[in-house]
C-alpha atoms as a PDB file:
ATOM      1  CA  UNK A   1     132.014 182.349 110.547  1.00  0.00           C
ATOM      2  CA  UNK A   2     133.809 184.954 111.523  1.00  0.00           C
ATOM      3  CA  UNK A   3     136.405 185.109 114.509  1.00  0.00           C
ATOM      4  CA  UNK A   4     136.143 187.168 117.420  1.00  0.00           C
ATOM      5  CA  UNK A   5     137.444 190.647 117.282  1.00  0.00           C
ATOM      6  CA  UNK A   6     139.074 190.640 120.709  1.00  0.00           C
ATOM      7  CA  UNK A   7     142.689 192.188 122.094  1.00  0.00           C
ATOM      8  CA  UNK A   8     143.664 190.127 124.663  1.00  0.00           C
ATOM      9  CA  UNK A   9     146.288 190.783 126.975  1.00  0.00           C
ATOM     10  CA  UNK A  10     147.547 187.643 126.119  1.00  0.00           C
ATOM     11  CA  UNK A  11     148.191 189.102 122.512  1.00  0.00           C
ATOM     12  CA  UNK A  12     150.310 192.124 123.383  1.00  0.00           C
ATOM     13  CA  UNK A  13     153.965 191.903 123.572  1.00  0.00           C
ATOM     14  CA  UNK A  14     154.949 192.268 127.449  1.00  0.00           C
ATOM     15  CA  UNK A  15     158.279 190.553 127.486  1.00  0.00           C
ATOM     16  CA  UNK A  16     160.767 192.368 128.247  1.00  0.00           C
ATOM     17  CA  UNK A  17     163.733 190.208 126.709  1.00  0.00           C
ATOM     18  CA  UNK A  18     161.171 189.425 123.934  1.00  0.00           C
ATOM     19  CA  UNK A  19     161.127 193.242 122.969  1.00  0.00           C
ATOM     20  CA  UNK A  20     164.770 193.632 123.405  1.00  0.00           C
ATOM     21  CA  UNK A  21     165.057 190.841 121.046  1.00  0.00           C
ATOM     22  CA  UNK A  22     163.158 192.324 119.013  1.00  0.00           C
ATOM     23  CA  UNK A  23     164.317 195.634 118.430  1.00  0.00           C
ATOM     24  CA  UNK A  24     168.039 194.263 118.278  1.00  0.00           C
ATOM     25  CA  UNK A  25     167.675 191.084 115.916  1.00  0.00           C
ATOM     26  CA  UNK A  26     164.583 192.344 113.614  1.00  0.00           C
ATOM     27  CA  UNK A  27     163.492 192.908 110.829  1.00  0.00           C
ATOM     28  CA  UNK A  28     161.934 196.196 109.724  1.00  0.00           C
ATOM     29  CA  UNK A  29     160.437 198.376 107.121  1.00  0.00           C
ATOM     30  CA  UNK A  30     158.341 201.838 106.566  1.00  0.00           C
ATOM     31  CA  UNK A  31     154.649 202.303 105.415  1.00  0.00           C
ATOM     32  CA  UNK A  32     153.254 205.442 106.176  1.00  0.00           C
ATOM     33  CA  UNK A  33     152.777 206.229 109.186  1.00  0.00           C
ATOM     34  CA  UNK A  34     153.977 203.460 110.755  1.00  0.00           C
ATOM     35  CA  UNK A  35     157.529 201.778 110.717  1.00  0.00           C
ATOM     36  CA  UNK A  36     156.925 198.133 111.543  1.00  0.00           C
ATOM     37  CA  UNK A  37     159.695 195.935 113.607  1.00  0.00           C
ATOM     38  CA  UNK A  38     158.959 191.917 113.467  1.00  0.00           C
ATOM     39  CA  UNK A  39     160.744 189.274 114.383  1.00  0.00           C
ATOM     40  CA  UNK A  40     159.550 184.896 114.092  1.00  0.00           C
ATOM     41  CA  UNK A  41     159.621 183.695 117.681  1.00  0.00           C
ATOM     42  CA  UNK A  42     160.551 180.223 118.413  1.00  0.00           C
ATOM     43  CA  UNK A  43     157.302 177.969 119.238  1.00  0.00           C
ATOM     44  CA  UNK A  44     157.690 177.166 123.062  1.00  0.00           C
ATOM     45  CA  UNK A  45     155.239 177.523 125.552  1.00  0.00           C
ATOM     46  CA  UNK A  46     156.025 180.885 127.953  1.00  0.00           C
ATOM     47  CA  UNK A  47     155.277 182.670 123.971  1.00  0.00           C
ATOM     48  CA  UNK A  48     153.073 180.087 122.631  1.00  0.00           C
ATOM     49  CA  UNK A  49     149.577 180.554 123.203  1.00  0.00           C
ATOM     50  CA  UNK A  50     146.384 180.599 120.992  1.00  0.00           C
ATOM     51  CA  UNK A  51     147.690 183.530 119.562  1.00  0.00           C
ATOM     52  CA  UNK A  52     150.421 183.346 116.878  1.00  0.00           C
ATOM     53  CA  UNK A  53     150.788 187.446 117.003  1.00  0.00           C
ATOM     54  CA  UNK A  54     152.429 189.383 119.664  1.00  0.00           C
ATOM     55  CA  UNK A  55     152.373 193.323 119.395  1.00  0.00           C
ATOM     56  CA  UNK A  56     153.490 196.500 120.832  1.00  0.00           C
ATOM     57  CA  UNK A  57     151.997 199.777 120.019  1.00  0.00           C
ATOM     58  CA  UNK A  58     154.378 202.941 120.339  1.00  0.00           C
ATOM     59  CA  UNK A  59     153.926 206.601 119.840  1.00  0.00           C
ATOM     60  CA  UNK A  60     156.864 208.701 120.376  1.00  0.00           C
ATOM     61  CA  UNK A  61     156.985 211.227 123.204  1.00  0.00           C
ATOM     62  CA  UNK A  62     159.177 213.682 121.012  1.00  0.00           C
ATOM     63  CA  UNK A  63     156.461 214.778 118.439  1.00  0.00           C
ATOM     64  CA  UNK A  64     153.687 214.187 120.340  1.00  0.00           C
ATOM     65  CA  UNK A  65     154.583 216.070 124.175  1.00  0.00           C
ATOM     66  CA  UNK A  66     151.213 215.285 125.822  1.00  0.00           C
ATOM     67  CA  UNK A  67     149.998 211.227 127.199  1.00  0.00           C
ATOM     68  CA  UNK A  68     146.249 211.966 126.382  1.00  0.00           C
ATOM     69  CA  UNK A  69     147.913 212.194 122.486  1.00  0.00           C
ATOM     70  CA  UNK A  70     149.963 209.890 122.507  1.00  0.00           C
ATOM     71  CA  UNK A  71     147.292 207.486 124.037  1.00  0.00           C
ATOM     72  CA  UNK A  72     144.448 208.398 121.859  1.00  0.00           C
ATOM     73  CA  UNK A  73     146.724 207.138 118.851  1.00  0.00           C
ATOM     74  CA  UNK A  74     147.902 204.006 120.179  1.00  0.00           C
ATOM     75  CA  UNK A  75     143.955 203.593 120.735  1.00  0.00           C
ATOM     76  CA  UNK A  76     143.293 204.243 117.691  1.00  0.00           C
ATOM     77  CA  UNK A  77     146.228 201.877 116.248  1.00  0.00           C
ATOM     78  CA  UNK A  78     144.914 198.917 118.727  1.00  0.00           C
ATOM     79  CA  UNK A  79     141.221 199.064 117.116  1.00  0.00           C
ATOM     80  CA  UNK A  80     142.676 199.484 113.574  1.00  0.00           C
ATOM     81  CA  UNK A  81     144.899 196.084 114.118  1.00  0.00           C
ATOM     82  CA  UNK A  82     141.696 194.128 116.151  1.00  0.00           C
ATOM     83  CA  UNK A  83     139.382 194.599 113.387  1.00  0.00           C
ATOM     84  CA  UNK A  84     141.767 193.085 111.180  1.00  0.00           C
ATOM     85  CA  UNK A  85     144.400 191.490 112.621  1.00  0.00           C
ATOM     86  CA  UNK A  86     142.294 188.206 111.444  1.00  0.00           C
ATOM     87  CA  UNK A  87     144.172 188.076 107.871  1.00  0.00           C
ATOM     88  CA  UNK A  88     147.548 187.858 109.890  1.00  0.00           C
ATOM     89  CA  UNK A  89     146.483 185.197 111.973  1.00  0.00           C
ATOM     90  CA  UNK A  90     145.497 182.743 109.035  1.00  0.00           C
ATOM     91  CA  UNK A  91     148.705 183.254 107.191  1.00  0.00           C
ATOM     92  CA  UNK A  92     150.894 182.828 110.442  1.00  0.00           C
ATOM     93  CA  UNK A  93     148.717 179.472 111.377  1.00  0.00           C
ATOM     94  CA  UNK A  94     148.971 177.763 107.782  1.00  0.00           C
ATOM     95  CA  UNK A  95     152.788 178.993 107.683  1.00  0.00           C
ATOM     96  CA  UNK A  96     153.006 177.734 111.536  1.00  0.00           C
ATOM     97  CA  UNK A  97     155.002 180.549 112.401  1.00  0.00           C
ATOM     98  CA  UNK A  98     154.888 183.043 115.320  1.00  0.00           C
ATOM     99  CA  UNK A  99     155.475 186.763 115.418  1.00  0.00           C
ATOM    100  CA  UNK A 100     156.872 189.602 117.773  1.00  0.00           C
ATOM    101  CA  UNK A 101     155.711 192.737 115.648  1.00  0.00           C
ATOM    102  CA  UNK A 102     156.219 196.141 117.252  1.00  0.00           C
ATOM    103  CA  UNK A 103     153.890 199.212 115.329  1.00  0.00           C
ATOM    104  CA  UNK A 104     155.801 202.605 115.718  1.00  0.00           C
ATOM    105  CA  UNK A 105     153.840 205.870 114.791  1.00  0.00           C
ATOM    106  CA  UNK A 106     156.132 207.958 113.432  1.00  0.00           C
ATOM    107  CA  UNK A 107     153.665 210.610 111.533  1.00  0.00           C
ATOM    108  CA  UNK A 108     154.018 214.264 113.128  1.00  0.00           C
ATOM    109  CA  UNK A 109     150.104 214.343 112.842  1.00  0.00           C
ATOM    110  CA  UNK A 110     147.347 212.752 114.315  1.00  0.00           C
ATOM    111  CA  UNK A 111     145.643 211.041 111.277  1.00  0.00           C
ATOM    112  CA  UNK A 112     142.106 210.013 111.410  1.00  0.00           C
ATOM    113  CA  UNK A 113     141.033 206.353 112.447  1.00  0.00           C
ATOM    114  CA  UNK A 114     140.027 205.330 108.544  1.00  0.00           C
ATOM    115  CA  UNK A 115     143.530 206.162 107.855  1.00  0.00           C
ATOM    116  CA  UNK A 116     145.104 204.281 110.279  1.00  0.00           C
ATOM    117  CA  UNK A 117     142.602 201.410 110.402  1.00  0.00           C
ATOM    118  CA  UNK A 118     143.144 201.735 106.209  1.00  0.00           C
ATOM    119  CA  UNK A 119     147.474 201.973 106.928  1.00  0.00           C
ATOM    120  CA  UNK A 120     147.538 198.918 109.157  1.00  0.00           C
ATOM    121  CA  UNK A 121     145.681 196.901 106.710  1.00  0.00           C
ATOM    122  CA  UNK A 122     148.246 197.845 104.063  1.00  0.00           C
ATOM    123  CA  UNK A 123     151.179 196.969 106.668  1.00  0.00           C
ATOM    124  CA  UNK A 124     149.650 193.767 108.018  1.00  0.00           C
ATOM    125  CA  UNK A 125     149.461 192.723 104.173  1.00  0.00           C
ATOM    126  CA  UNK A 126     153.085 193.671 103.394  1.00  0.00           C
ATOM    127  CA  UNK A 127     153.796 191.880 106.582  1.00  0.00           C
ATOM    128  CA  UNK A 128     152.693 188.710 104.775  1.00  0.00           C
ATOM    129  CA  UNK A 129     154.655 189.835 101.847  1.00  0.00           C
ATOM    130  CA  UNK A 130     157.815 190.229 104.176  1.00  0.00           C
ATOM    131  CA  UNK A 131     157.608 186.972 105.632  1.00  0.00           C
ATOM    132  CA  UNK A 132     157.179 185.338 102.348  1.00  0.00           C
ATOM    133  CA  UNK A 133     160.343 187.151 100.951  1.00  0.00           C
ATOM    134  CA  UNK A 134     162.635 185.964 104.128  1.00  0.00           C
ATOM    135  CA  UNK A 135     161.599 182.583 104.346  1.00  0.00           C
ATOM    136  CA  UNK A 136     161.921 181.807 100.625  1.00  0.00           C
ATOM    137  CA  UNK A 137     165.445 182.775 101.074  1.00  0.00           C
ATOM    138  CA  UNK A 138     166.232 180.662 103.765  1.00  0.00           C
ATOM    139  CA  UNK A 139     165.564 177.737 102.047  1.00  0.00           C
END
């Protein structure tokens, strides 16, 4: 059975010391048309929740001037990450980790939504492949 394809408030990244955090201490790297910032968040219970994800969704006001833009693709980068934002979750909850992941659109174009859905899937998987890489060398 499938989970629930659902964005909760509860899922995106509100915090305002949590983003500062995040942006200052995190990790980051570039896929087309995104640049993706994470950072593993400490398991207590003002981030904890049933969600082991939180995200932020930005589109810059320099290339794209007008909200109703910018908007439409942080729409379209929301749907793209509920439909399969599932994949994350399982890795984070058998790794027991927790994530702060901000999703940056940095394309000068607006890109159609199968390839954005198709760009978040490949991010979200080399988002596993990050987190794999860092915590093999911490131990």
């Amino acid at each position: 059975m499938k989970p629930r394809q659902t964005f909760k408030k509860s899922e995106r990244l509100c915090n305002k010391t949590l983003i500062e955090k995040l942006f200052n201490q995190g990790f980051s790297f570039y896929g087309y048309p995104f640049k993706l910032v994470y950072l593993a968040v400490e398991n207590n219970k003002s981030n904890s929740g049933e969600y082991p994800a939180k995200v932020l969704f930005t589109v810059s006001k320099r290339q794209f001037k007008k909200a109703v833009q910018r908007n439409k693709l942080k729409r379209l980068m929301r749907e793209g990450y509920r439909k399969n934002k599932h994949q994350l979750y399982d890795f984070l909850s058998t790794s027991q980790l927790q994530m702060a992941i901000a999703f940056i659109y940095t394309s000068k174009e607006t890109l159609p939504y199968a390839d954005i859905e198709k760009k978040i899937k490949a991010a979200l998987l080399r988002l596993q492949q990050e987190i794999i890489k860092t915590n093999t060398h911490k131990i």
